[in-house]
Every structure is written in C-alpha cells, then in structure tokens.
Protein backbone atom coordinates (compact mmCIF):
# COMPACT_ATOMS: atom_id res chain seq x y z
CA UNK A 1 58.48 86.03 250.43
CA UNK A 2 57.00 82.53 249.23
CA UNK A 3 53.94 81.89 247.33
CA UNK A 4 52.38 79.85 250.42
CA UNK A 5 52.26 82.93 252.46
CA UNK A 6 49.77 84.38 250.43
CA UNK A 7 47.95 81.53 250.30
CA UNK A 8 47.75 81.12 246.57
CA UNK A 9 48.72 77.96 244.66
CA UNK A 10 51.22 78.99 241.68
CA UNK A 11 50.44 78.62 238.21
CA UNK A 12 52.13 76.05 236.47
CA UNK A 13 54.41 77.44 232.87
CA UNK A 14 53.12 76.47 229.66
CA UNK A 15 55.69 75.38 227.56
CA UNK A 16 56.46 77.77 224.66
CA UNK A 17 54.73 76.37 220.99
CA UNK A 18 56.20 77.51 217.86
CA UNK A 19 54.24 77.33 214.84
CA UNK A 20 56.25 75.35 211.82
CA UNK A 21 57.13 77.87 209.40
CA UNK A 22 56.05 76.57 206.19
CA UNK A 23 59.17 76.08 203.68
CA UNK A 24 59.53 78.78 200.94
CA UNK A 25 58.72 77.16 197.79
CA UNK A 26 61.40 75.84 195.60
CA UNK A 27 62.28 77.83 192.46
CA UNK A 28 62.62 75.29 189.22
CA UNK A 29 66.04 74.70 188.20
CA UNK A 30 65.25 75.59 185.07
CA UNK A 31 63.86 78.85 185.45
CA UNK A 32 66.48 79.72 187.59
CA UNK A 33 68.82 79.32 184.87
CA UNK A 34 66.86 80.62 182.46
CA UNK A 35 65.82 83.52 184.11
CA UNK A 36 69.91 85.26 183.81
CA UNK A 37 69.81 84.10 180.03
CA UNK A 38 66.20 85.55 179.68
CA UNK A 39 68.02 89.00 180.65
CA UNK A 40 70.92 88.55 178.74
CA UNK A 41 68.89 87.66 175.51
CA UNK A 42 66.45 90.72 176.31
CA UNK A 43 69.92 93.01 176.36
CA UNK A 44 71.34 91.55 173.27
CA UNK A 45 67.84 92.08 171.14
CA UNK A 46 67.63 95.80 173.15
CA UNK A 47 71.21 96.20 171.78
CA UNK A 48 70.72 94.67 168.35
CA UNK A 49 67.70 96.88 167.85
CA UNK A 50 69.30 99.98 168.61
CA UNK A 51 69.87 102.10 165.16
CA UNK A 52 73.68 102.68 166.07
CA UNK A 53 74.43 99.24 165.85
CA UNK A 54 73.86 97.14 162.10
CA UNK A 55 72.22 93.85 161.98
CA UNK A 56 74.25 91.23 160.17
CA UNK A 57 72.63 88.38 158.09
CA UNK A 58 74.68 86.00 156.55
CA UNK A 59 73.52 85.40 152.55
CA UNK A 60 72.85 81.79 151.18
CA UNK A 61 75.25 80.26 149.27
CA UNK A 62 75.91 81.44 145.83
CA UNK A 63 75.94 78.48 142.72
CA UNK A 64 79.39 79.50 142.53
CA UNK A 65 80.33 78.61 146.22
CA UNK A 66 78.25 75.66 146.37
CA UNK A 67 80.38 74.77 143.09
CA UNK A 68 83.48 75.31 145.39
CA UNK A 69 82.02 73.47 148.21
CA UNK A 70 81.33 70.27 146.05
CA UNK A 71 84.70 70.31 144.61
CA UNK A 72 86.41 70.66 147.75
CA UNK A 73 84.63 68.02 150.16
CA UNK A 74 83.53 65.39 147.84
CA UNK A 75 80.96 62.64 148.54
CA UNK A 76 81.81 59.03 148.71
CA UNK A 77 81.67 56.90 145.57
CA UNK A 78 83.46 56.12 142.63
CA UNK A 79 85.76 58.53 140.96
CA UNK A 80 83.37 58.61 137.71
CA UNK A 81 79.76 59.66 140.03
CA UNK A 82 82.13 62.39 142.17
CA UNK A 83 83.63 63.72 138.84
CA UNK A 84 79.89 63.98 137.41
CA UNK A 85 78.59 65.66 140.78
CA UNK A 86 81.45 68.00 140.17
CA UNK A 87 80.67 68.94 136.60
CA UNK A 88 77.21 68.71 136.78
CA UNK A 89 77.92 71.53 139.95
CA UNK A 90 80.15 73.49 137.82
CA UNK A 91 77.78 73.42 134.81
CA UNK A 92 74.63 74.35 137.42
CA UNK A 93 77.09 77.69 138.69
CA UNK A 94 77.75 79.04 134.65
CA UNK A 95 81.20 78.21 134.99
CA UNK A 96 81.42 75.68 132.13
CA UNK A 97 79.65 75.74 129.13
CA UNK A 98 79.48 73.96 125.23
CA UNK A 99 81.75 75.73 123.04
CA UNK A 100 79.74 77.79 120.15
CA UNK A 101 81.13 76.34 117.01
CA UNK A 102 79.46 78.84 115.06
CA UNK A 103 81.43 81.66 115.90
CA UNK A 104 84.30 79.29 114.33
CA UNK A 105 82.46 78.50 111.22
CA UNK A 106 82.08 82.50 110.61
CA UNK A 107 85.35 83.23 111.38
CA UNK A 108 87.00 80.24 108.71
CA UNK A 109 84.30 82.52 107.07
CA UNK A 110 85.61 86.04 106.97
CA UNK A 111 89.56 84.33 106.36
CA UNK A 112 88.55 83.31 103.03
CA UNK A 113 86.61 86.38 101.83
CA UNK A 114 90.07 88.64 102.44
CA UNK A 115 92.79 85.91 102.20
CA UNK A 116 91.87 82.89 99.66
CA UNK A 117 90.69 83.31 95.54
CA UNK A 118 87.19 82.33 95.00
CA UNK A 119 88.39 78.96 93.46
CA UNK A 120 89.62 77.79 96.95
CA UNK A 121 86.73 78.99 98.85
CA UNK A 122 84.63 76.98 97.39
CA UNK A 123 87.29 74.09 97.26
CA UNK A 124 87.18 74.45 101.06
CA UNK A 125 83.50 75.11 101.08
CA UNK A 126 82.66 71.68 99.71
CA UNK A 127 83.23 69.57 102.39
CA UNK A 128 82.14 71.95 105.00
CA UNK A 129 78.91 71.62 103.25
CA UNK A 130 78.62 68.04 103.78
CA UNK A 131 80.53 68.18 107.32
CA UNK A 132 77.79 70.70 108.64
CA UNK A 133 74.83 68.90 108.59
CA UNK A 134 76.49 65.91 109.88
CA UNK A 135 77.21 67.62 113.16
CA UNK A 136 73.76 69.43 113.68
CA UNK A 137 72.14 65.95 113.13
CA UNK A 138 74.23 64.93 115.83
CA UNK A 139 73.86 67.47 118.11
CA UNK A 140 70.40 68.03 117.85
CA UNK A 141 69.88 64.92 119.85
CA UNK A 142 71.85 65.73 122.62
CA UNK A 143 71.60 67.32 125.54
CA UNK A 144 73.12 70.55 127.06
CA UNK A 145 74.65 68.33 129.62
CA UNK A 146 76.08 66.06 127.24
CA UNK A 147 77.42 69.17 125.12
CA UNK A 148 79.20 70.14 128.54
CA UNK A 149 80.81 67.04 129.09
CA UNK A 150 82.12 66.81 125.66
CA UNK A 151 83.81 70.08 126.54
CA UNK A 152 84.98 69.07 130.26
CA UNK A 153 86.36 65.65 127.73
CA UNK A 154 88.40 68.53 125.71
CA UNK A 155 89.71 70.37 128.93
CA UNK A 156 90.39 66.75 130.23
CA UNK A 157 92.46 66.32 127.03
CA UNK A 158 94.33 69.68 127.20
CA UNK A 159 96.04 68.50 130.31
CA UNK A 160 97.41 65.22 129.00
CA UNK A 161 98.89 67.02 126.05
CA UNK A 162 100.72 68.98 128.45
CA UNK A 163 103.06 66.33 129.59
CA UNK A 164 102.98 65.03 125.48
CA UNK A 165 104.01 68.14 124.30
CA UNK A 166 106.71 69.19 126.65
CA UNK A 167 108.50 65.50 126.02
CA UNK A 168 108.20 65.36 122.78
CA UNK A 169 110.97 67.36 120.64
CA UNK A 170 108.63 67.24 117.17
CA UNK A 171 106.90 70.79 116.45
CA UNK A 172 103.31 69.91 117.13
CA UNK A 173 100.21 71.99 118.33
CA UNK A 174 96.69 70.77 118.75
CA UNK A 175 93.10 72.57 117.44
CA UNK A 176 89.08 72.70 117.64
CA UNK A 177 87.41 71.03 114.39
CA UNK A 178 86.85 74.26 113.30
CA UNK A 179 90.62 74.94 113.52
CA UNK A 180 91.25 77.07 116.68
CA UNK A 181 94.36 76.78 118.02
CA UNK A 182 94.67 76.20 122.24
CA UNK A 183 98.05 74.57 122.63
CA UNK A 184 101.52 74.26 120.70
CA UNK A 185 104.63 73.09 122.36
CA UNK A 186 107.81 75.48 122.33
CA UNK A 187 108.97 73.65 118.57
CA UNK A 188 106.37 74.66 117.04
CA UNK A 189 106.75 78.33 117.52
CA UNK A 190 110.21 78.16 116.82
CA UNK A 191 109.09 76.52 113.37
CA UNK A 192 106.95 79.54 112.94
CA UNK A 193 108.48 82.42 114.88
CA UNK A 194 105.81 83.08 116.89
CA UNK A 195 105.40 83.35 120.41
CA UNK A 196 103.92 80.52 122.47
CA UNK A 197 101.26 83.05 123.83
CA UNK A 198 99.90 83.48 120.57
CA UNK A 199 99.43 79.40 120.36
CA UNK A 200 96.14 79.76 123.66
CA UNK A 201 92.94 80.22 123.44
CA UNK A 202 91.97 79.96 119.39
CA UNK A 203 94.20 83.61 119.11
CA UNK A 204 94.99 81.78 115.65
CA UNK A 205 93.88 79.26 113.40
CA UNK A 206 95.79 76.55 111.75
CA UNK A 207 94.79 77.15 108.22
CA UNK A 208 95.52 80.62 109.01
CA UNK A 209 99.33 79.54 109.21
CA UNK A 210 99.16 77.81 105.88
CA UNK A 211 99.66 78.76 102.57
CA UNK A 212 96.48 78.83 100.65
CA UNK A 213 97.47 75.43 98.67
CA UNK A 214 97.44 73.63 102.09
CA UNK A 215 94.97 75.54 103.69
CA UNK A 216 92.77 73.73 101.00
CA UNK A 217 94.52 70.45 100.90
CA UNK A 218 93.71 70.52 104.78
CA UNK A 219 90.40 70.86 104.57
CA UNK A 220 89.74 68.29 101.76
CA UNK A 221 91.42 65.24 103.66
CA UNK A 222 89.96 66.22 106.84
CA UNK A 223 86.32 66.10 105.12
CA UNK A 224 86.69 62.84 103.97
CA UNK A 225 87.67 61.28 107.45
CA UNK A 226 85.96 63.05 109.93
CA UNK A 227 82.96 60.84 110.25
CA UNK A 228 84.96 57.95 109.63
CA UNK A 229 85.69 55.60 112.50
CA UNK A 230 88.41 53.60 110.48
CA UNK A 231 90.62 56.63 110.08
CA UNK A 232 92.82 58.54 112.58
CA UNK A 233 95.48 59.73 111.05
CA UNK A 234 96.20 61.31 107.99
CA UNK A 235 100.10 62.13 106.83
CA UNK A 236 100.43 64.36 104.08
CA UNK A 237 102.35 67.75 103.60
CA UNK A 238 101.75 71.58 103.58
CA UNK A 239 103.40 74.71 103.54
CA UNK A 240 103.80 76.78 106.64
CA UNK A 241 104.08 81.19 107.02
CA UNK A 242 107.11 82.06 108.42
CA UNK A 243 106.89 85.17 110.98
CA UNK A 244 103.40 85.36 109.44
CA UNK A 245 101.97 89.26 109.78
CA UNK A 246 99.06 89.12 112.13
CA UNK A 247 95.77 91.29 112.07
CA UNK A 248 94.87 91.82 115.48
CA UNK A 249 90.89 92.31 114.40
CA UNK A 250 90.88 89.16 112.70
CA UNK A 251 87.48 88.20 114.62
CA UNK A 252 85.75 91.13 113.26
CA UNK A 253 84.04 91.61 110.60
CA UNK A 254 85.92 95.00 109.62
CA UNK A 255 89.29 95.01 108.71
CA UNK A 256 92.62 96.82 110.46
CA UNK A 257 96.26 97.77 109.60
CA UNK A 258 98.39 94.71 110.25
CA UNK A 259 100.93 94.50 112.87
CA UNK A 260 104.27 92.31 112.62
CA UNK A 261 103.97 88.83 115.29
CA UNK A 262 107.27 87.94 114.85
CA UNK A 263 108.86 87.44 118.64
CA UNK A 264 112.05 89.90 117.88
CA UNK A 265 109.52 93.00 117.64
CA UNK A 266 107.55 94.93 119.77
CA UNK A 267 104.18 94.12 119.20
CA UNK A 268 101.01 93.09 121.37
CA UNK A 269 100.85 89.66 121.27
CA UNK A 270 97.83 89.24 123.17
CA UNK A 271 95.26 90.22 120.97
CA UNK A 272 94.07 87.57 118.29
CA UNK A 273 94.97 87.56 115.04
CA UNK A 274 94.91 86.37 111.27
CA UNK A 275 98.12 85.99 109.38
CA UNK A 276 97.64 87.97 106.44
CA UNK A 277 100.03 88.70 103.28
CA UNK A 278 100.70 92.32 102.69
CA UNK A 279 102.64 94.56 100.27
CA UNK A 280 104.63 97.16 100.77
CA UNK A 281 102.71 100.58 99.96
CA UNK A 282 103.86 103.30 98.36
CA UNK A 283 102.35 106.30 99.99
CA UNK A 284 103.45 109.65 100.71
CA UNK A 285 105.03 108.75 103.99
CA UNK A 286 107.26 106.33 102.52
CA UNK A 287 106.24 103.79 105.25
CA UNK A 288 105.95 99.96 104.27
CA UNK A 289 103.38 97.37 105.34
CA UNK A 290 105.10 94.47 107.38
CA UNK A 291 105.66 91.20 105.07
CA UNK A 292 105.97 87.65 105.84
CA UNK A 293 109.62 86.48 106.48
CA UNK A 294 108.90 83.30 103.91
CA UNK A 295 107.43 79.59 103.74
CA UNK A 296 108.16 76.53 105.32
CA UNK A 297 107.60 73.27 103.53
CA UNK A 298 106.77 70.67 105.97
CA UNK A 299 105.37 66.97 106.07
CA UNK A 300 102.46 67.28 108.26
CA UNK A 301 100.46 64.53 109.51
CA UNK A 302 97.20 65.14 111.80
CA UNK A 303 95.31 63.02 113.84
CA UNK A 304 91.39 62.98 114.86
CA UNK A 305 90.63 62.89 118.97
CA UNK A 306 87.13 61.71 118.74
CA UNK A 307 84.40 62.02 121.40
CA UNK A 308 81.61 58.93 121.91
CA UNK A 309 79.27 60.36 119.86
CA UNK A 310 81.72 59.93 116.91
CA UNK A 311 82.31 63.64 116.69
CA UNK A 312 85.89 65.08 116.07
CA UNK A 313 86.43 67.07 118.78
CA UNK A 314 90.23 67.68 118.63
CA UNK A 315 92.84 67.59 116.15
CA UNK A 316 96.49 67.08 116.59
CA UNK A 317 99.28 67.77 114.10
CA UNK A 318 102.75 67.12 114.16
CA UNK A 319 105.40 69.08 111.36
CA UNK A 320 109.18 68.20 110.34
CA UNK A 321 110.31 70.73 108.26
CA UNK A 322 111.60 69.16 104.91
C-alpha cells in the first residue's frame, strides 16, 4: 500500500550530520622520549639506593697520578718548558726532592772519630771549615725549586755516565761533594774487589776506600778548587783498600762487628758500609776479625761537575793502578 492512499504527504529524510571529532592532542616529542628514560632513571636511583647494592664514586686524582698523567701526555712547547712542567709535577707529588747534605757531613763525621788520628781530622777539617759556609751562603738564596732541579741536573748526569762508564775500560766511579758514592763501572770494582752493588746509592764513600794519607790529601786539593771556576781537574795519586772490611752500621752512630765485602764470600752486600781496618783478636773462641787483603797505589785524577750556581755537585775520578 502507497503513501497516497492514505492521503498523507511523506516526510522527506534528513541527511545524517556527524559532529567533527576534535583531534586528540599531540604528545611533545620530547616528553615522549623522555618519559621511558624518566622510568628508567627512577629504576636505576630505586636500584642504586637499595642497601644490597654499593654506590661507587670514583676519587680525584692523586699528586702522584696527576704526576703520571703530565709525564705521559705532555703539552706542546719546547722540550725545556715540558721538562719543567714535568719536574715541577714530580716535585708538587713528593717524588723528588733536594738531597740533605747534612746527613753526609755527619757521616764524613763519625768516619774520622773511629778510623783517622786526630792530626788528620783536623787536616781534613780545615777546609771543610771554609767549604761550609761557602755553600750555605749559596743556598740560602735559593729556592726549594731550584734545590730540586739541581738534583733532577744530578739524576740527568747519572744517565750520561752510564754510556761513559760502560765504554770506557779505565776504573772510574763518580760521587756527591760530600763523597757518596752512586755509580762505578765494572773496573773499578775489580780494582777494589768489591761488588758493583756496593758502588749505588752512597752504600760507601770514597775516602772511605782510601788510606788515611789520601783520604787527607783528597780533601785538601778538593778544598782549594771547589769554588774555583778555573779548575776542573785535579791529577794527583792515592792509595786504595783492597777487599776493604765493611761495617754494615757505618751510618749509625753506634758501632758493629765487621763483616768481610770481598765478592768471593758470603756476605750481605746490600747494607751500607764503612771500610774499616781490624785486627785479629785473641779471644777465647779463637775466632779472628776479617782484615783487609792490602793497598793499591794508584794515580788518581778527579774532576768537578759543577751546577750554575757554581756549586760542585758531582765528582768524577778515574784510577790506573801504578
């Protein structure tokens, strides 16, 4: 059945309206990305803070590896500034330091109380006495950085006497002003029968290898050309111990039994010592102090390694046994 039967006039559709849905609004970027890393951070702190797992800080550098540091990636510029940033590094960890000549002057000190008459100690005494004061004037106006680089100068020194020593075939050894030894090349301690360990470090002193005649003669001449510029050398002779017996307390200001250094015994090498002349005892046990194998007579010329200040800072001697 139509509509027009009814007699009704149809209603025309209305066409279906949507509303626009408004678009969601857009998240940053940013926080998107940061919102993951936001979590992850929040875990890690959660996780650092828990008490089963430790917290670890890494410390500042230490002098001593900031020393390293320096040394091992230098700065641009000439080879004198990045040698001074080194030393001036080193110096600022503790690791280099002026050498205390006192300790020296004390030792030369307790050698001639035991070893020398009282004649030649104050033989040897008289130019120390006018050497002495020289040097304090001096160092008093320097600094402790300038004392430090004339000991980095004496290291620096050490290793070119290396290569010297080992091509030269002459028995020769080098020593502080105040006479401790710290190198002597394989002749030498074949002059002397000692081994070359005992020839490191100041473990002996030359005047403590000489006879007491040269051990003054030695002093004398190097008194009266110390200070002066014009003289380097000095040529002269002395008499040398042979196997000399060492006292391994000789830096002490108590005295102990002497033990033989000559290289064919067994004997502890390491320590330092003082040759010293013994006699054989006579005690109940029938046991004998060690002696000295004998003397050497030797020509013996030295020479003065001065520093820019003027002071003698090494001496190096060279012996031919006559």
């Amino acid at each position: 059945m139509s509509s027009a039967s009814f007699g009704t006039t149809p209603t025309p559709l209305r066409p279906l309206v949507t509303q626009p849905v408004a678009p969601a609004p857009a998240v940053p970027q940013t926080q998107q990305q940061q919102e993951p890393t936001s979590a992850i951070s929040t875990i890690t702190v959660t996780e650092k803070s828990s008490p089963e797992t430790a917290v670890t800080i890494l410390p500042a550098a230490t002098k001593t590896e900031k020393f390293l540091l320096t040394a091992a990636d230098q700065e641009s510029g000439s080879r004198d500034e990045r040698l001074n940033r080194v030393i001036r590094s080193k110096y600022e960890a503790g690791l280099l330091k002026p050498y205390n000549y006192v300790n020296g002057y004390a030792r030369l000190s307790r050698w001639m109380d035991r070893n020398v008459s009282q004649e030649s100690k104050q033989q040897i005494l008289q130019p120390l006495s006018v050497l002495r004061p020289k040097f304090r004037a001096v160092a008093a106006t320097l600094k402790d950085l300038d004392l430090v680089f004339i000991e980095e100068a004496f290291e620096r020194m050490l290793l070119d006497y290396d290569r010297v020593f080992s091509a030269m075939g002459v028995p020769a050894c080098l020593w502080r002003r105040t006479g401790e030894i710290y190198k002597g090349n394989r002749e030498f301690c074949e002059l002397i029968g000692l081994e070359g360990s005992m020839m490191r470090d100041g473990r002996l002193c030359i005047y403590e290898l000489m006879a007491e005649e040269s051990a003054v003669n030695y002093w004398e001449k190097y008194g009266h050309v110390a200070f002066d510029s014009s003289q380097k050398a000095v040529l002269t002779s002395c008499v040398l111990r042979y196997r000399p017996v060492v006292n391994p307390n000789s830096n002490n200001s108590a005295g102990s039994a002497p033990i033989s250094a000559s290289p064919n015994k067994n004997d502890d090498t390491s320590n330092t010592g003082t040759p010293v002349k013994e006699e054989p005892s006579d005690d109940d046990t029938g046991a004998t102090q060690p002696t000295e194998a004998g003397f050497i007579n030797c020509c013996f010329s030295f020479t003065i390694r001065r520093d820019k200040w003027g002071i003698p800072s090494m001496i190096v001697g060279n012996f031919i046994a006559c």
